[in-house]
N, C-alpha and C. Protein backbone atom coordinates (compact mmCIF):
# COMPACT_ATOMS: atom_id res chain seq x y z
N UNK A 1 6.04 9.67 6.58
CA UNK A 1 6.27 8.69 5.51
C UNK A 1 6.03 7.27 6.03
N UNK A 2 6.65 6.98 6.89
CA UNK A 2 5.88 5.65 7.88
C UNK A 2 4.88 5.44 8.27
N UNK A 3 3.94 6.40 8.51
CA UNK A 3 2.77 6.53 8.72
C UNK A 3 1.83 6.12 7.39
N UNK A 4 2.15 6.80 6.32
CA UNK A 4 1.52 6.30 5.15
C UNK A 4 2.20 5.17 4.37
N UNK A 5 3.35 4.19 5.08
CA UNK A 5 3.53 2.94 4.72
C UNK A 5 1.95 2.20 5.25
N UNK A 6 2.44 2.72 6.89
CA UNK A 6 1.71 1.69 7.65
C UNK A 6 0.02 1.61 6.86
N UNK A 7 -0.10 2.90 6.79
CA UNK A 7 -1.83 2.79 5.94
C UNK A 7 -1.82 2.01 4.73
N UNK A 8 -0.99 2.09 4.17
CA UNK A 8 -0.78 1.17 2.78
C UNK A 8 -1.10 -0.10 3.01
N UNK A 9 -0.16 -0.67 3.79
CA UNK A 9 -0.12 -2.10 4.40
C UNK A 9 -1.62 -2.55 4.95
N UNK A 10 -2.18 -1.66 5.44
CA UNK A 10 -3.47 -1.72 5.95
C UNK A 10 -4.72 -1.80 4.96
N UNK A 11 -4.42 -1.22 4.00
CA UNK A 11 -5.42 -0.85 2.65
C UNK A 11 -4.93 -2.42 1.82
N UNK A 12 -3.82 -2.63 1.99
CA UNK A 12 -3.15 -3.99 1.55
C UNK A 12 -3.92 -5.33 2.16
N UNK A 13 -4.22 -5.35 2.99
CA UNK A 13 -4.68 -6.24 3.95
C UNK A 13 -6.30 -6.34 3.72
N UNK A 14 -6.72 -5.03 3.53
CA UNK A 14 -8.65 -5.11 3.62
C UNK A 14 -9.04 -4.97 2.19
N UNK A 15 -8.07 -4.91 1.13
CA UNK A 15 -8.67 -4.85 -0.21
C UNK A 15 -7.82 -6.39 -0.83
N UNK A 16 -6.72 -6.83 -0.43
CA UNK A 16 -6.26 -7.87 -1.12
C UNK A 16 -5.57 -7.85 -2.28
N UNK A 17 -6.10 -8.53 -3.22
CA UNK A 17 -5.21 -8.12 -4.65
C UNK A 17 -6.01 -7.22 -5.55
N UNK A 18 -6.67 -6.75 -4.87
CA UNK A 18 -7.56 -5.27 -5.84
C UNK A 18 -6.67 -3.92 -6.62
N UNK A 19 -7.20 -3.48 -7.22
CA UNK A 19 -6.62 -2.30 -7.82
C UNK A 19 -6.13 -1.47 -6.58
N UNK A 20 -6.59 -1.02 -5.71
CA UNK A 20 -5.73 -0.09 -4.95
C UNK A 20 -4.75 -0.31 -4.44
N UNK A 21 -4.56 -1.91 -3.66
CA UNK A 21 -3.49 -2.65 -3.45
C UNK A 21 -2.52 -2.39 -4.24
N UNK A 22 -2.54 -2.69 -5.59
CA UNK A 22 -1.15 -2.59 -6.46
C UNK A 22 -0.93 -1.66 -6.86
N UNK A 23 -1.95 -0.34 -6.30
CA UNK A 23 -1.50 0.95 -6.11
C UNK A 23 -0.46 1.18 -5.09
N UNK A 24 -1.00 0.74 -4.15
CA UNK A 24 -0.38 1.12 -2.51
C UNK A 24 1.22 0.40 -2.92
N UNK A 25 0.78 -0.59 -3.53
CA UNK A 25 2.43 -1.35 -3.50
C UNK A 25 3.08 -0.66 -4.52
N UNK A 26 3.01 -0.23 -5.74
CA UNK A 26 3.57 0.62 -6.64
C UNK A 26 4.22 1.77 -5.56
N UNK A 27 3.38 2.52 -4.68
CA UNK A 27 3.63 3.32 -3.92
C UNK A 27 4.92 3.41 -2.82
N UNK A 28 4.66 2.09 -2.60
CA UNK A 28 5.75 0.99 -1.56
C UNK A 28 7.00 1.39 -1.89
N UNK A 29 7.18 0.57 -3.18
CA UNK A 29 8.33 0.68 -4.13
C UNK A 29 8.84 1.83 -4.22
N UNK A 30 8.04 2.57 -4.76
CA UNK A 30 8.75 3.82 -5.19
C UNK A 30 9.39 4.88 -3.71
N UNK A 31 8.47 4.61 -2.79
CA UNK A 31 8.91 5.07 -1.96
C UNK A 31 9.55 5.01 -0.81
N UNK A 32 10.63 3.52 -1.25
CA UNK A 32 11.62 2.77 -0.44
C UNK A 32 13.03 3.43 -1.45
């Protein structure tokens, strides 16, 4: 599960405020 934070954060970083980003962060959320 930390492992696929850390990729999030990473996909966060090389896409910016793109659609997958506020995927990954939807993802974040839900999975804190």
């Amino acid at each position: 599960s930390d492992a696929v934070r850390e990729l999030l954060n990473t996909l966060d970083g090389i896409f910016g405020e793109g659609e997958l980003s506020q995927m990954a962060y939807r993802l974040r959320r839900s999975g804190t």
